[in-house]
Structures are given as C-alpha cells and as structure tokens.
PDB file of N, CA and C in Angstrom:
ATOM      1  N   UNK A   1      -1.383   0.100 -29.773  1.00  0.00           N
ATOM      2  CA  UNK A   1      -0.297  -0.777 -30.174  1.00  0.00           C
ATOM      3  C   UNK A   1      -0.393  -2.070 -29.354  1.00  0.00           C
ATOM      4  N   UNK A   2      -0.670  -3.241 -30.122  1.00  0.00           N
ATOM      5  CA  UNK A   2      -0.842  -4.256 -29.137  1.00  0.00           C
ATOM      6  C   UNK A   2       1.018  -5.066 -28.981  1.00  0.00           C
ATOM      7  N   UNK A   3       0.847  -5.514 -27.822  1.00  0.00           N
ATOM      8  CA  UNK A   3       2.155  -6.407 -26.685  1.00  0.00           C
ATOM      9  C   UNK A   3       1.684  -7.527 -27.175  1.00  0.00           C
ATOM     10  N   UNK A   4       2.888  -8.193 -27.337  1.00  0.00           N
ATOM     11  CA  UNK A   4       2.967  -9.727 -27.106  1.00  0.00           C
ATOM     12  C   UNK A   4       3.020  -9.766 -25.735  1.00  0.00           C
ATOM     13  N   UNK A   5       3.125 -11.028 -25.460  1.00  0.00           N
ATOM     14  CA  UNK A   5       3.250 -11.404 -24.071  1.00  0.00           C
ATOM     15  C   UNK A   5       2.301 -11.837 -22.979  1.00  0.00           C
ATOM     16  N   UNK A   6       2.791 -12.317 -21.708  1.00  0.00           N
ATOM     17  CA  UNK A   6       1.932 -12.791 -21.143  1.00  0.00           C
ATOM     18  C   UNK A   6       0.650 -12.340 -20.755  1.00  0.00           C
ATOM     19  N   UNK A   7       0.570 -10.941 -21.139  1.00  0.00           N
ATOM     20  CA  UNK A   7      -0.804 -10.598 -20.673  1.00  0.00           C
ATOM     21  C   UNK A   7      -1.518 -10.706 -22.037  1.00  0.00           C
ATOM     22  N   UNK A   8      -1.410 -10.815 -23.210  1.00  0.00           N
ATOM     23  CA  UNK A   8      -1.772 -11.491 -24.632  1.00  0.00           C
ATOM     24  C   UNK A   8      -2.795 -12.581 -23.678  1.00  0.00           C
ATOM     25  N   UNK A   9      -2.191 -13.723 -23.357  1.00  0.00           N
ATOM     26  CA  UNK A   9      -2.466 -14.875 -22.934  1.00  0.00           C
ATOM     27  C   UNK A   9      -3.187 -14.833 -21.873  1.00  0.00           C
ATOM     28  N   UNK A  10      -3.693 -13.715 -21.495  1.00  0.00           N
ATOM     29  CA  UNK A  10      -4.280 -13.375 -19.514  1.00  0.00           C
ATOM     30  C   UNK A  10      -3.884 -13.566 -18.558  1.00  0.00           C
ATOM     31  N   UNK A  11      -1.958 -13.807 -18.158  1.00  0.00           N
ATOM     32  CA  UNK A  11      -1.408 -14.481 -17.321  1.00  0.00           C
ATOM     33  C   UNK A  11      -0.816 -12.669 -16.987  1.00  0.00           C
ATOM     34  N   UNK A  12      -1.753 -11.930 -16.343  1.00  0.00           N
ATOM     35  CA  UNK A  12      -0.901 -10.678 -16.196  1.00  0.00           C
ATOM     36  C   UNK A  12      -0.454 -10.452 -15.218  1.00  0.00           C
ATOM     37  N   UNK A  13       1.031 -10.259 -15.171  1.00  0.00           N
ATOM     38  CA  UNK A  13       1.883  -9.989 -13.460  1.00  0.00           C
ATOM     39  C   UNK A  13       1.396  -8.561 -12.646  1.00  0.00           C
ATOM     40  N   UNK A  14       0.431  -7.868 -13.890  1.00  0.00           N
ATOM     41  CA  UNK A  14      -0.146  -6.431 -13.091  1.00  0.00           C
ATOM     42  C   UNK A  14      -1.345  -6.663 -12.220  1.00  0.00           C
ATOM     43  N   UNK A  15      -2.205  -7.822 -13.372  1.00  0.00           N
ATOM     44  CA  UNK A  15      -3.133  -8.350 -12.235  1.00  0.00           C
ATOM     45  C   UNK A  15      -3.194  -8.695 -11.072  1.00  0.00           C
ATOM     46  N   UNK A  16      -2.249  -9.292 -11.063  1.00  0.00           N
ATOM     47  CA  UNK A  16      -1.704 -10.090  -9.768  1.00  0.00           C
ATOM     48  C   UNK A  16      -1.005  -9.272  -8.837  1.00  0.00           C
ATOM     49  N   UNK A  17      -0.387  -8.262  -9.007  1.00  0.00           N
ATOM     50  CA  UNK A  17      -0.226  -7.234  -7.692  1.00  0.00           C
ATOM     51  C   UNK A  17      -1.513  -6.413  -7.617  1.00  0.00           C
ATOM     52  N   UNK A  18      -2.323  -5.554  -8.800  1.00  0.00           N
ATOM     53  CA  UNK A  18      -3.569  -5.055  -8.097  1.00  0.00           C
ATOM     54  C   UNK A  18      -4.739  -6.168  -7.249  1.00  0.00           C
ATOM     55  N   UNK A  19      -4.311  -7.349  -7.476  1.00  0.00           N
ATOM     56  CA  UNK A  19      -5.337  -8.294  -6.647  1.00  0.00           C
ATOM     57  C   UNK A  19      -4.309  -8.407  -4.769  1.00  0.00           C
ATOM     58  N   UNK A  20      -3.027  -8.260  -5.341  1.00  0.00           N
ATOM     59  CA  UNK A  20      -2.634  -8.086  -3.999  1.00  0.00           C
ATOM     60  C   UNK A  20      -2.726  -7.145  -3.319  1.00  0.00           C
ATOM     61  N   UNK A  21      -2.359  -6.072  -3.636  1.00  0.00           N
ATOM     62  CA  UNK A  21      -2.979  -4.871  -2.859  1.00  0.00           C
ATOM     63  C   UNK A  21      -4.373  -4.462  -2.499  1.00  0.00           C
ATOM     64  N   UNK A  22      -5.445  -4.694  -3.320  1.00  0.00           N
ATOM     65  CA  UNK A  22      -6.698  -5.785  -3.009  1.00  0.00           C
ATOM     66  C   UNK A  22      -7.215  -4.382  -2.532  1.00  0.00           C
ATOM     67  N   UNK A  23      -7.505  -3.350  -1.788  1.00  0.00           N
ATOM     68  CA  UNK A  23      -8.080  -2.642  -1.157  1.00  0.00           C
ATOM     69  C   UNK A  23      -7.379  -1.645  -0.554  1.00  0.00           C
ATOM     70  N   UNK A  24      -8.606  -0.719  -0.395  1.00  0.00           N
ATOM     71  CA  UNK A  24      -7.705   1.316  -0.341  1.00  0.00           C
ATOM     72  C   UNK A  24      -6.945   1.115   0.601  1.00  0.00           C
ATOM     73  N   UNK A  25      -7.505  -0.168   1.856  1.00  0.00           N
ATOM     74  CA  UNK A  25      -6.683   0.084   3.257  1.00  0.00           C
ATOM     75  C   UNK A  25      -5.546  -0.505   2.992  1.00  0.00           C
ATOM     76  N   UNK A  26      -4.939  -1.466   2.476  1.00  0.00           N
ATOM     77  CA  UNK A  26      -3.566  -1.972   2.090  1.00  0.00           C
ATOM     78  C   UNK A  26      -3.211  -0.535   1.467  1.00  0.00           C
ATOM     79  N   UNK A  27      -3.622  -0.175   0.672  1.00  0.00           N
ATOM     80  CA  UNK A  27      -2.709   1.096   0.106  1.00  0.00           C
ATOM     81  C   UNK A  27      -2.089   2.023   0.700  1.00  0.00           C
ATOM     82  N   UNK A  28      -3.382   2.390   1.517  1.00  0.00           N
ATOM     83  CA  UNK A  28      -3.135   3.807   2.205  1.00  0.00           C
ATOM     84  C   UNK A  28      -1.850   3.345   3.519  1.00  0.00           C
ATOM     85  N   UNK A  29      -2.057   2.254   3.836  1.00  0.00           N
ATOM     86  CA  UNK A  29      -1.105   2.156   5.346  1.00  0.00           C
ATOM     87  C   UNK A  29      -0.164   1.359   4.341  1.00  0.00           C
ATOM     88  N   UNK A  30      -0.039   1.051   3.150  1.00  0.00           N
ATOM     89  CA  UNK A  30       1.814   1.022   2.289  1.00  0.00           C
ATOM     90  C   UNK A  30       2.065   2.221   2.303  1.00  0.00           C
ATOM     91  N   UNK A  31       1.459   3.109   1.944  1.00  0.00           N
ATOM     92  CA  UNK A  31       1.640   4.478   1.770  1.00  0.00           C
ATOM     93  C   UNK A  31       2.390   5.139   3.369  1.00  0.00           C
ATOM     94  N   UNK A  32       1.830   4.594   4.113  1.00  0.00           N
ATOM     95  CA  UNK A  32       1.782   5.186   5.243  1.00  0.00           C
ATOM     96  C   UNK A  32       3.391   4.883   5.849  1.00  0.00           C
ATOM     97  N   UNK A  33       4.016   3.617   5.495  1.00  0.00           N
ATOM     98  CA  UNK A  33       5.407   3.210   5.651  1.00  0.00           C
ATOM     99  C   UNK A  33       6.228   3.325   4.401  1.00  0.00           C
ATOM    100  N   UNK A  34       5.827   4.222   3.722  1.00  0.00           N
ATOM    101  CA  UNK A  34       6.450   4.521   2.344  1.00  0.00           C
ATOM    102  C   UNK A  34       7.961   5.282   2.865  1.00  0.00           C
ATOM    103  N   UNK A  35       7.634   6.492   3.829  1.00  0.00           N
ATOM    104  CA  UNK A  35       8.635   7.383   3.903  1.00  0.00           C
ATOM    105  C   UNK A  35       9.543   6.925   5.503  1.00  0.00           C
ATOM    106  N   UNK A  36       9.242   5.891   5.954  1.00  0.00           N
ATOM    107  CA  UNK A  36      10.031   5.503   6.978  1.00  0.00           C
ATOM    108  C   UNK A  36       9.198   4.746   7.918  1.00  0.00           C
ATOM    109  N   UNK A  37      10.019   3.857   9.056  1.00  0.00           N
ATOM    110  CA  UNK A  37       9.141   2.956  10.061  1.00  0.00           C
ATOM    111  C   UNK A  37       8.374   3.818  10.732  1.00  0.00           C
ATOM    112  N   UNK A  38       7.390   3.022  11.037  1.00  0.00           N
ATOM    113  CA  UNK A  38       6.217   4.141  12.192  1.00  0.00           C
ATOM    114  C   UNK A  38       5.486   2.850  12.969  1.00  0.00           C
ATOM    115  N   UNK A  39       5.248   3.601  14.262  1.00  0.00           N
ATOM    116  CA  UNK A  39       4.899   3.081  15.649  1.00  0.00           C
ATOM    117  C   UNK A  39       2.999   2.630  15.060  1.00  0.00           C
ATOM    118  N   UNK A  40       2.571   1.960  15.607  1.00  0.00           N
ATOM    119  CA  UNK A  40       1.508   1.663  15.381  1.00  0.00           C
ATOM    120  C   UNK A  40       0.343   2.863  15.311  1.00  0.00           C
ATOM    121  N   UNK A  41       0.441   3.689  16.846  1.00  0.00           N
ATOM    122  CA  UNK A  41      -0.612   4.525  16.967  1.00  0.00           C
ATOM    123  C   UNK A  41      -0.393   6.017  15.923  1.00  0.00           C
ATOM    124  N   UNK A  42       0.893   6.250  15.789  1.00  0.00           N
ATOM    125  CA  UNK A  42       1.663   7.182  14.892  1.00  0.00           C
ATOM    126  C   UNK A  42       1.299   6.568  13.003  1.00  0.00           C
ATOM    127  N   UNK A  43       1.123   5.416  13.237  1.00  0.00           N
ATOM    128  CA  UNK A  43       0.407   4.563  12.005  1.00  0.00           C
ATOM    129  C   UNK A  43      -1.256   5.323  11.503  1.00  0.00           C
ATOM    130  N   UNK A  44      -2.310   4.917  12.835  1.00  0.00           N
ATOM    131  CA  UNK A  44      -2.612   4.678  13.144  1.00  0.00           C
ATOM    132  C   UNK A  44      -3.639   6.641  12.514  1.00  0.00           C
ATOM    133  N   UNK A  45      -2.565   7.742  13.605  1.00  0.00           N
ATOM    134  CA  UNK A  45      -3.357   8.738  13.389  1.00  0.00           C
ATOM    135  C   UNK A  45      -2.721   9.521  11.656  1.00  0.00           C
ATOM    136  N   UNK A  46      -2.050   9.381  10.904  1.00  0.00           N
ATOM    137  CA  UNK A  46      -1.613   9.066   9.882  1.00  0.00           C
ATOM    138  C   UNK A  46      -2.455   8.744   8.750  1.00  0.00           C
ATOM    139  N   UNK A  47      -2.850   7.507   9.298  1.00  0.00           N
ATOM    140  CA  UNK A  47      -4.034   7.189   7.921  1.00  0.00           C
ATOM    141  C   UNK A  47      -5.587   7.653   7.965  1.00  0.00           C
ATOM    142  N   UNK A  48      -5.769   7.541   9.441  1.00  0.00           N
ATOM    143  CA  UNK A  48      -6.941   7.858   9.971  1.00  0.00           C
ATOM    144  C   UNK A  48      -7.786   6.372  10.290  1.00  0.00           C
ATOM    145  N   UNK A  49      -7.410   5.472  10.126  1.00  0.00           N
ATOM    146  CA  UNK A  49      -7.925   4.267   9.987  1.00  0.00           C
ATOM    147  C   UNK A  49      -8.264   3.646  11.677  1.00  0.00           C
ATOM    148  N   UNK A  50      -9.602   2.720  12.140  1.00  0.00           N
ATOM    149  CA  UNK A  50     -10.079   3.011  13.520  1.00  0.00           C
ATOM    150  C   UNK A  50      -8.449   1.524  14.095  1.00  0.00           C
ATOM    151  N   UNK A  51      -8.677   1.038  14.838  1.00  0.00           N
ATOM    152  CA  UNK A  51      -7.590   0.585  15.278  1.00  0.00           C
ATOM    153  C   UNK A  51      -7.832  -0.755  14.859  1.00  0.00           C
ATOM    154  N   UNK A  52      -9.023  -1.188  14.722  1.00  0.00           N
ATOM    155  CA  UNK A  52      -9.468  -2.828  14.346  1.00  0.00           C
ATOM    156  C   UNK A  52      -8.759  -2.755  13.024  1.00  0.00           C
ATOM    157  N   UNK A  53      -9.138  -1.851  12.084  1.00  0.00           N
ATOM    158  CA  UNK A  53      -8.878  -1.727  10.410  1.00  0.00           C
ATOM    159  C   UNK A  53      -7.444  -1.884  10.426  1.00  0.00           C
ATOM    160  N   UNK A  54      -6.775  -0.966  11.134  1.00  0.00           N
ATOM    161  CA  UNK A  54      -5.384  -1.079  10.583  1.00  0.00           C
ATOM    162  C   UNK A  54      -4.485  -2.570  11.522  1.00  0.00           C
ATOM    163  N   UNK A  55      -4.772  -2.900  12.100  1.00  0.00           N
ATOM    164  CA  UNK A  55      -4.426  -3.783  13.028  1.00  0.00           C
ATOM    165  C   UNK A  55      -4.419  -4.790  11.773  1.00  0.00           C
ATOM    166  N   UNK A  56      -5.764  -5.116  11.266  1.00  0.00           N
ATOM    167  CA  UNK A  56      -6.194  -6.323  10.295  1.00  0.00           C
ATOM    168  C   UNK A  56      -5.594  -6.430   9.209  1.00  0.00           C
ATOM    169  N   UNK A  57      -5.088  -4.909   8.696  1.00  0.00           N
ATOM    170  CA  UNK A  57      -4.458  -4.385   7.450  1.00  0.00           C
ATOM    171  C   UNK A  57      -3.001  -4.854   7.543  1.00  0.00           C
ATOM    172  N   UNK A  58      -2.662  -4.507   8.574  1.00  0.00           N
ATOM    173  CA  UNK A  58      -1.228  -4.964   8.804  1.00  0.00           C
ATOM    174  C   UNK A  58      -0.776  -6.132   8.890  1.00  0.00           C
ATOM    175  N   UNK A  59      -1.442  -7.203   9.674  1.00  0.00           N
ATOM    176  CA  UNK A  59      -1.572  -8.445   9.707  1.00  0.00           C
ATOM    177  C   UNK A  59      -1.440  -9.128   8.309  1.00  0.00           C
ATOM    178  N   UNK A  60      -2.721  -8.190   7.175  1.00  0.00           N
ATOM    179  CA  UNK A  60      -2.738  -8.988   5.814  1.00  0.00           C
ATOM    180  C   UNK A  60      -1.439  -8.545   5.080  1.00  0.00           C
ATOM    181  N   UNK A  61      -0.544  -7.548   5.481  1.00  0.00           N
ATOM    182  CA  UNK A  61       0.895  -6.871   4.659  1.00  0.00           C
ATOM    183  C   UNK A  61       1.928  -7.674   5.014  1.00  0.00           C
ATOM    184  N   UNK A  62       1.775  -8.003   6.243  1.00  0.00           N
ATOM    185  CA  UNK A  62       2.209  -9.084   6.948  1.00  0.00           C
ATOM    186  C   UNK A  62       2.805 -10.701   5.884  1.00  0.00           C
ATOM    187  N   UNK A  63       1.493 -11.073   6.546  1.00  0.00           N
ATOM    188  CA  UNK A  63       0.962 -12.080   5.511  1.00  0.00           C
ATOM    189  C   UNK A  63       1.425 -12.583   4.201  1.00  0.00           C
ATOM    190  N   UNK A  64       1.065 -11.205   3.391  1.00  0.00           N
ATOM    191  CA  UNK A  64       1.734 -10.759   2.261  1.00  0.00           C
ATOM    192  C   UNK A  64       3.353 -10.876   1.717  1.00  0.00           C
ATOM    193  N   UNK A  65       3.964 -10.369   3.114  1.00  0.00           N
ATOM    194  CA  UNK A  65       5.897 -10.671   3.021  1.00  0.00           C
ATOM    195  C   UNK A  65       5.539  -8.661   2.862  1.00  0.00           C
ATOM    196  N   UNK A  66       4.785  -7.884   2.705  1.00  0.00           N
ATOM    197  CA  UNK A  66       5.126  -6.315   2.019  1.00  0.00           C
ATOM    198  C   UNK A  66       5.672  -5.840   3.449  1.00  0.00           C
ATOM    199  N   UNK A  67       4.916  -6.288   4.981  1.00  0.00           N
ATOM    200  CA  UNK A  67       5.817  -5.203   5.925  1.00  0.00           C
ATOM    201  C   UNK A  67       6.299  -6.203   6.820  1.00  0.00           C
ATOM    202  N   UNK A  68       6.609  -5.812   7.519  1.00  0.00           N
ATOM    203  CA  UNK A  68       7.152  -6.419   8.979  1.00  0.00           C
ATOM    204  C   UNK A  68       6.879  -5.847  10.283  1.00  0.00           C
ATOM    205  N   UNK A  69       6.666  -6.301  11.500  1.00  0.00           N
ATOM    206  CA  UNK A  69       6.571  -5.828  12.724  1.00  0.00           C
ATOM    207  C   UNK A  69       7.901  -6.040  13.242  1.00  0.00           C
ATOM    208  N   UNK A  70       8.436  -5.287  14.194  1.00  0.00           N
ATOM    209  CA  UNK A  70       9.855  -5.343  14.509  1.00  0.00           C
ATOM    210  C   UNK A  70       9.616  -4.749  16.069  1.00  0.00           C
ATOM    211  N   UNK A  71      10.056  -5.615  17.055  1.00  0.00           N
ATOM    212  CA  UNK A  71       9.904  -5.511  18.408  1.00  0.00           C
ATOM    213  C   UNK A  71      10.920  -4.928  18.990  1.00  0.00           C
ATOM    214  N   UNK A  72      11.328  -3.768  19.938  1.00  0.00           N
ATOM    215  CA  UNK A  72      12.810  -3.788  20.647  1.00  0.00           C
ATOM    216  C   UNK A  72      12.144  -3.909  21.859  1.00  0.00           C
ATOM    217  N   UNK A  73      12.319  -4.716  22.240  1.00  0.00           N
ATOM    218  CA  UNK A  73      12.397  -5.152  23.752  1.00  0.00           C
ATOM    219  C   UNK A  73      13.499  -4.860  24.812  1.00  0.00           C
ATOM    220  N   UNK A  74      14.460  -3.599  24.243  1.00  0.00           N
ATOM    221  CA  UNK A  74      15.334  -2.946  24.964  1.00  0.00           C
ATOM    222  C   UNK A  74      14.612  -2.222  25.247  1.00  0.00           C
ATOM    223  N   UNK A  75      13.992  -1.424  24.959  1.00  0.00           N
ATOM    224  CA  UNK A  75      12.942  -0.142  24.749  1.00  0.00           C
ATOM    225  C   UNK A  75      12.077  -0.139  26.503  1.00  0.00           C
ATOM    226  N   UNK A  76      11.669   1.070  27.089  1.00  0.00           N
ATOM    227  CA  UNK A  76      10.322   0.534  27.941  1.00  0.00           C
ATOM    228  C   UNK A  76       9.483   2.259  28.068  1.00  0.00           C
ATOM    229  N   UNK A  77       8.417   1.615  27.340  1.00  0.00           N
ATOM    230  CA  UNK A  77       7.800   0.831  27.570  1.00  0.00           C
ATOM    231  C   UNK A  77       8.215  -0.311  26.145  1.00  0.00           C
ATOM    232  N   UNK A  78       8.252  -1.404  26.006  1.00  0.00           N
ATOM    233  CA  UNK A  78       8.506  -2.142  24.815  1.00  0.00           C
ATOM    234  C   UNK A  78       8.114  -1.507  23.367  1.00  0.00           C
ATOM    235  N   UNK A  79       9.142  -1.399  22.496  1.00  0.00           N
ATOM    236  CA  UNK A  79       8.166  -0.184  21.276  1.00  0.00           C
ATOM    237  C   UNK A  79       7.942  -1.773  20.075  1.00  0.00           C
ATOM    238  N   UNK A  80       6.899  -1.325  19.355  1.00  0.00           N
ATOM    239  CA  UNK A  80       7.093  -1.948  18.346  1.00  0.00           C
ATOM    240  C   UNK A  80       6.945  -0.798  17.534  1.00  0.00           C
ATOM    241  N   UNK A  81       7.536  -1.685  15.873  1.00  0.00           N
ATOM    242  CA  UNK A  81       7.003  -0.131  15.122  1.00  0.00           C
ATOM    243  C   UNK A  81       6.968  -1.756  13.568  1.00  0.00           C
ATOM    244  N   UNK A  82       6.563  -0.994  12.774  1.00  0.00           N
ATOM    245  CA  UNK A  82       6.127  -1.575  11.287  1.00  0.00           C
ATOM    246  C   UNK A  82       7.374  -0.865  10.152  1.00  0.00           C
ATOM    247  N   UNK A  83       7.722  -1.930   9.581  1.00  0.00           N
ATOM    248  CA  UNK A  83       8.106  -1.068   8.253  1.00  0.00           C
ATOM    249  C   UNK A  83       8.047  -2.081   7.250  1.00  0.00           C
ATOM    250  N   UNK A  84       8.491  -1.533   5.915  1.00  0.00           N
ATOM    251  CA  UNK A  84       8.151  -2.360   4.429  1.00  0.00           C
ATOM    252  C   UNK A  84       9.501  -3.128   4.814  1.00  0.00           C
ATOM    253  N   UNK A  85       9.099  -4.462   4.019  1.00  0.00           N
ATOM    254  CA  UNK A  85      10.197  -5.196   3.983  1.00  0.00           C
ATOM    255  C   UNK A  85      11.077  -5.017   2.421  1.00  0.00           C
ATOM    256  N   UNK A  86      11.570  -6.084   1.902  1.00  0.00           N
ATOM    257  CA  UNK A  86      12.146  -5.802   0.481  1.00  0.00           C
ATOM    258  C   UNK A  86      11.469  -5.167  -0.992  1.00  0.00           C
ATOM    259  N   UNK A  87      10.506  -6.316  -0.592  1.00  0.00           N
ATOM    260  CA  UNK A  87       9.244  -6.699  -1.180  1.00  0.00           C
ATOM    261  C   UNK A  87       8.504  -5.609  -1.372  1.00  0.00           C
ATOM    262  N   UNK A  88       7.865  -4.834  -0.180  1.00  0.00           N
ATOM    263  CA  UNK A  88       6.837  -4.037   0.076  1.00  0.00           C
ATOM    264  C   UNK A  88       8.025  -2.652  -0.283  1.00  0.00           C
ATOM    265  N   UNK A  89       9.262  -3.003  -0.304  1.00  0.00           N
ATOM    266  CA  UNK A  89       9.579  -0.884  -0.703  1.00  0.00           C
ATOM    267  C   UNK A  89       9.821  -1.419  -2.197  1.00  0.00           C
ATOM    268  N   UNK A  90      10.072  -2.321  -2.781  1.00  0.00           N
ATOM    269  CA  UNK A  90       9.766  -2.255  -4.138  1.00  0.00           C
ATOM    270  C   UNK A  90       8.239  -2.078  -4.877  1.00  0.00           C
ATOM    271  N   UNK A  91       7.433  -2.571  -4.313  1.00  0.00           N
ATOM    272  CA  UNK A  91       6.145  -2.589  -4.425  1.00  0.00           C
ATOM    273  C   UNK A  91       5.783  -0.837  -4.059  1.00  0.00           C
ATOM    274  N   UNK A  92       6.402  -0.055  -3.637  1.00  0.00           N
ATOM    275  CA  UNK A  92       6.193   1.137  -3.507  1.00  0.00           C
ATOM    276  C   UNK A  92       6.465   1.700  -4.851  1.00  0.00           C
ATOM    277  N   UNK A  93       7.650   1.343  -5.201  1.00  0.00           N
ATOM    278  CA  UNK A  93       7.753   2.299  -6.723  1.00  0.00           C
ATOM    279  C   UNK A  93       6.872   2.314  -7.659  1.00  0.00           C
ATOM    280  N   UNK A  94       5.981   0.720  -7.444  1.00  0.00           N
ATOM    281  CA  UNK A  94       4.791   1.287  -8.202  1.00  0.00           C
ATOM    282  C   UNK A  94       3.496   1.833  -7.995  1.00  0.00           C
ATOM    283  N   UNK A  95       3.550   2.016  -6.523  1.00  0.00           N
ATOM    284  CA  UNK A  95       2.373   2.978  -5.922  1.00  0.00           C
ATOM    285  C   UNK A  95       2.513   4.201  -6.169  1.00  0.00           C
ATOM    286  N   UNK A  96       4.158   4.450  -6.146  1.00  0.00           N
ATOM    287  CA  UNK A  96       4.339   5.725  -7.012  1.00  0.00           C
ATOM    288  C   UNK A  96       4.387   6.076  -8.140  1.00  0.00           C
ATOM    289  N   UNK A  97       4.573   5.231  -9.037  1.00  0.00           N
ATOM    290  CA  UNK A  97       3.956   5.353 -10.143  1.00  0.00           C
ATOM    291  C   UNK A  97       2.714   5.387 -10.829  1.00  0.00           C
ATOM    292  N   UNK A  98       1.323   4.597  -9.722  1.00  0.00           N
ATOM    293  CA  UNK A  98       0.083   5.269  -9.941  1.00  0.00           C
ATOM    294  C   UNK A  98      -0.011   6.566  -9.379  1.00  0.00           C
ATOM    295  N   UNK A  99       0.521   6.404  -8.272  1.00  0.00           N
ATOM    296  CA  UNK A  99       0.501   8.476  -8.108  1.00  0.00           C
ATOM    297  C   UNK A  99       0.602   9.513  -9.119  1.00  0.00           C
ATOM    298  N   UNK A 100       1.666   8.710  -9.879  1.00  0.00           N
ATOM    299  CA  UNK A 100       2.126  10.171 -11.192  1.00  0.00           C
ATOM    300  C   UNK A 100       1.138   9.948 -12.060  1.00  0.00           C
ATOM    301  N   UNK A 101       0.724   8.646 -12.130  1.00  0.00           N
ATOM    302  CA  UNK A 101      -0.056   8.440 -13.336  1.00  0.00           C
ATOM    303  C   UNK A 101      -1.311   9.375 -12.825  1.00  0.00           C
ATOM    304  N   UNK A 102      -1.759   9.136 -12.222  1.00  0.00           N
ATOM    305  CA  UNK A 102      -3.076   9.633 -11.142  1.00  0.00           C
ATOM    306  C   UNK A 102      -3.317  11.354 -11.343  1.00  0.00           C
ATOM    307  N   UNK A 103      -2.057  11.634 -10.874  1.00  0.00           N
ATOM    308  CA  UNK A 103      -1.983  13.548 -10.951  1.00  0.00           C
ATOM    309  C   UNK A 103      -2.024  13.649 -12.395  1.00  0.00           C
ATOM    310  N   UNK A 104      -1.251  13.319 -13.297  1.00  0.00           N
ATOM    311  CA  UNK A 104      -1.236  13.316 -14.883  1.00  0.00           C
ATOM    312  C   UNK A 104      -3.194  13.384 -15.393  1.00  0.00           C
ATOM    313  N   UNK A 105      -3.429  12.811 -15.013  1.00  0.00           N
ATOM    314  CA  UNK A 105      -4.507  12.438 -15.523  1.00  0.00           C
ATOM    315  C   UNK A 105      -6.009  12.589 -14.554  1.00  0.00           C
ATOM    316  N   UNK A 106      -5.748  13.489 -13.143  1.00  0.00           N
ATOM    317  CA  UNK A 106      -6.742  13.227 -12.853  1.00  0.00           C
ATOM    318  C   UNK A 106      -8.334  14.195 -13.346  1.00  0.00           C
ATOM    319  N   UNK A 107      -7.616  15.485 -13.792  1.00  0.00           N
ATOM    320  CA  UNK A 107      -8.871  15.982 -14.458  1.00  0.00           C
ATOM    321  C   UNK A 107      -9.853  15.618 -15.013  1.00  0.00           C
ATOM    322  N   UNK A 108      -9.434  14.387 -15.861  1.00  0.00           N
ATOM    323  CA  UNK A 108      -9.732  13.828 -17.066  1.00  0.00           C
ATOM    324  C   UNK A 108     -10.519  12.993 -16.481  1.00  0.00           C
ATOM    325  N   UNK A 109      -9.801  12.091 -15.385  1.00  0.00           N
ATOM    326  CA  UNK A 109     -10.710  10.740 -14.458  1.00  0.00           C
ATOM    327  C   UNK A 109     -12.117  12.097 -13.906  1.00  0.00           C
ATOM    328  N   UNK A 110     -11.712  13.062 -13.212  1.00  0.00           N
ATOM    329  CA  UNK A 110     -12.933  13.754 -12.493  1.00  0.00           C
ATOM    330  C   UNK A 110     -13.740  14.166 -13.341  1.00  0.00           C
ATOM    331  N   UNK A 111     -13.335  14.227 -14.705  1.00  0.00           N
ATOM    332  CA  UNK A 111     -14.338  15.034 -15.794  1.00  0.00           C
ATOM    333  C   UNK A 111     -15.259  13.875 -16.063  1.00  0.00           C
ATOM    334  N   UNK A 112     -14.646  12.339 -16.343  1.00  0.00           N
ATOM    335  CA  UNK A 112     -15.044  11.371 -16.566  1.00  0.00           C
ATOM    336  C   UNK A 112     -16.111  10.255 -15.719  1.00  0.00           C
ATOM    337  N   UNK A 113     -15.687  10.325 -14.118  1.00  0.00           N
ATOM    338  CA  UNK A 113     -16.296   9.791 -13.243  1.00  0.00           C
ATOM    339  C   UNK A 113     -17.110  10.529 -12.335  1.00  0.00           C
ATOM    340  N   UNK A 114     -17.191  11.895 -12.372  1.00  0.00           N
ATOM    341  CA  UNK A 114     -17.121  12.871 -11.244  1.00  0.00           C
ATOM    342  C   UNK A 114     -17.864  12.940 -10.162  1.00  0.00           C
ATOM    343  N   UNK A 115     -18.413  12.700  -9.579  1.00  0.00           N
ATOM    344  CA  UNK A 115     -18.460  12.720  -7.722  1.00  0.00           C
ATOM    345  C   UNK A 115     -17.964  10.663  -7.391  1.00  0.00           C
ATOM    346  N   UNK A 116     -17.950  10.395  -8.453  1.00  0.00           N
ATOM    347  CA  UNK A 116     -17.281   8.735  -8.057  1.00  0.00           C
ATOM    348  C   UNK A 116     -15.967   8.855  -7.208  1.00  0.00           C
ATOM    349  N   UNK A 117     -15.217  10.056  -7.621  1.00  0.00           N
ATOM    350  CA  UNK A 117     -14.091   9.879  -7.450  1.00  0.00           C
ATOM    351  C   UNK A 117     -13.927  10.485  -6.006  1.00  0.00           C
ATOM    352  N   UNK A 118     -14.964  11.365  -5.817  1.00  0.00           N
ATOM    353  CA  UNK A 118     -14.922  12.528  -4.135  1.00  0.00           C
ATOM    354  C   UNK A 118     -15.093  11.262  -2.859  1.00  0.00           C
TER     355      UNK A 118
END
C-alpha cells in the first residue's frame, strides 16, 4: 500500500533518526540509560564497551541533546552519572519499538541473513 507523504518525496523523518543513532554503540549505551541514570563505570560494565568507546559514545549522545551528564558535587568522592534527556527517552520508544519489531520477526531475519546476524 503506498503513503503519500514526505517520504514519497525522500524527505524521511525515519531516515533521519536511523542516521542519528548512526551506530550499535549509540544504541546499545541508549539502551543502557533506557531503565534509569547510571554512573559511568556501572555504564560502562553494562554494555561491555572498553572505556575510550563509551566515553566517545556519550560525548556524541551528548552532542546529540539524547543524554546528559549530571555532576553532584555534594557527593565525595564527586559522582557523576548520565541519563536520557527529553529527547533521548522519547527516542527510546522507538528503540522499543525495533525491539518488538525485531523479536516478531527475528526467525525470519536469521532464516534470511543467517550467521550475518550472530
């Protein structure tokens, strides 16, 4: 069934968030502040990611407006910790929505791609 609309024309607003999320490591560490703030190294053993990667990752979510770094300097030793900002927990509902899509269908992707996907 074909859509009117802007993606008719190639102006697609889906494009434009899968180009923002851009890579597994943006995903996995959105994922990773999906279910609440977390401390860097608690980040860190979580995703599995070495400390350069997620450091860089965060910076680009950053960047992005999706997370925030948040300092308490009441704290000691000083804590920082990361969480999604407005932006980035809306941008979750549709990470969860490739999730469902994903489980729905992944037989089909493994029958289709299969060791691509391992």
């Amino acid at each position: 069934m074909a859509r009117d609309g802007c993606c008719e024309s190639g102006n697609c607003p889906a494009a434009v968030a899968i180009h923002v999320l851009g890579s597994e490591l943006k995903l996995i560490t959105m994922h990773g502040l999906m279910a609440r703030h977390r401390r860097f190294n608690e980040l860190r053993e979580l995703t599995g990611l070495c400390q350069s990667s997620l450091a860089r990752t965060l910076r680009d979510l950053e960047e992005l407006g999706l997370a925030e770094r948040v300092v308490h300097p009441d704290e000691r030793p000083v804590a920082v910790e990361y969480r999604l900002t407005p932006m980035g927990q809306d941008l979750s509902l549709a990470i969860e929505a490739f999730e469902r899509w994903t489980e729905r269908w992944m037989a089909e992707l493994e029958a289709r791609l299969g060791k691509q996907l391992a």
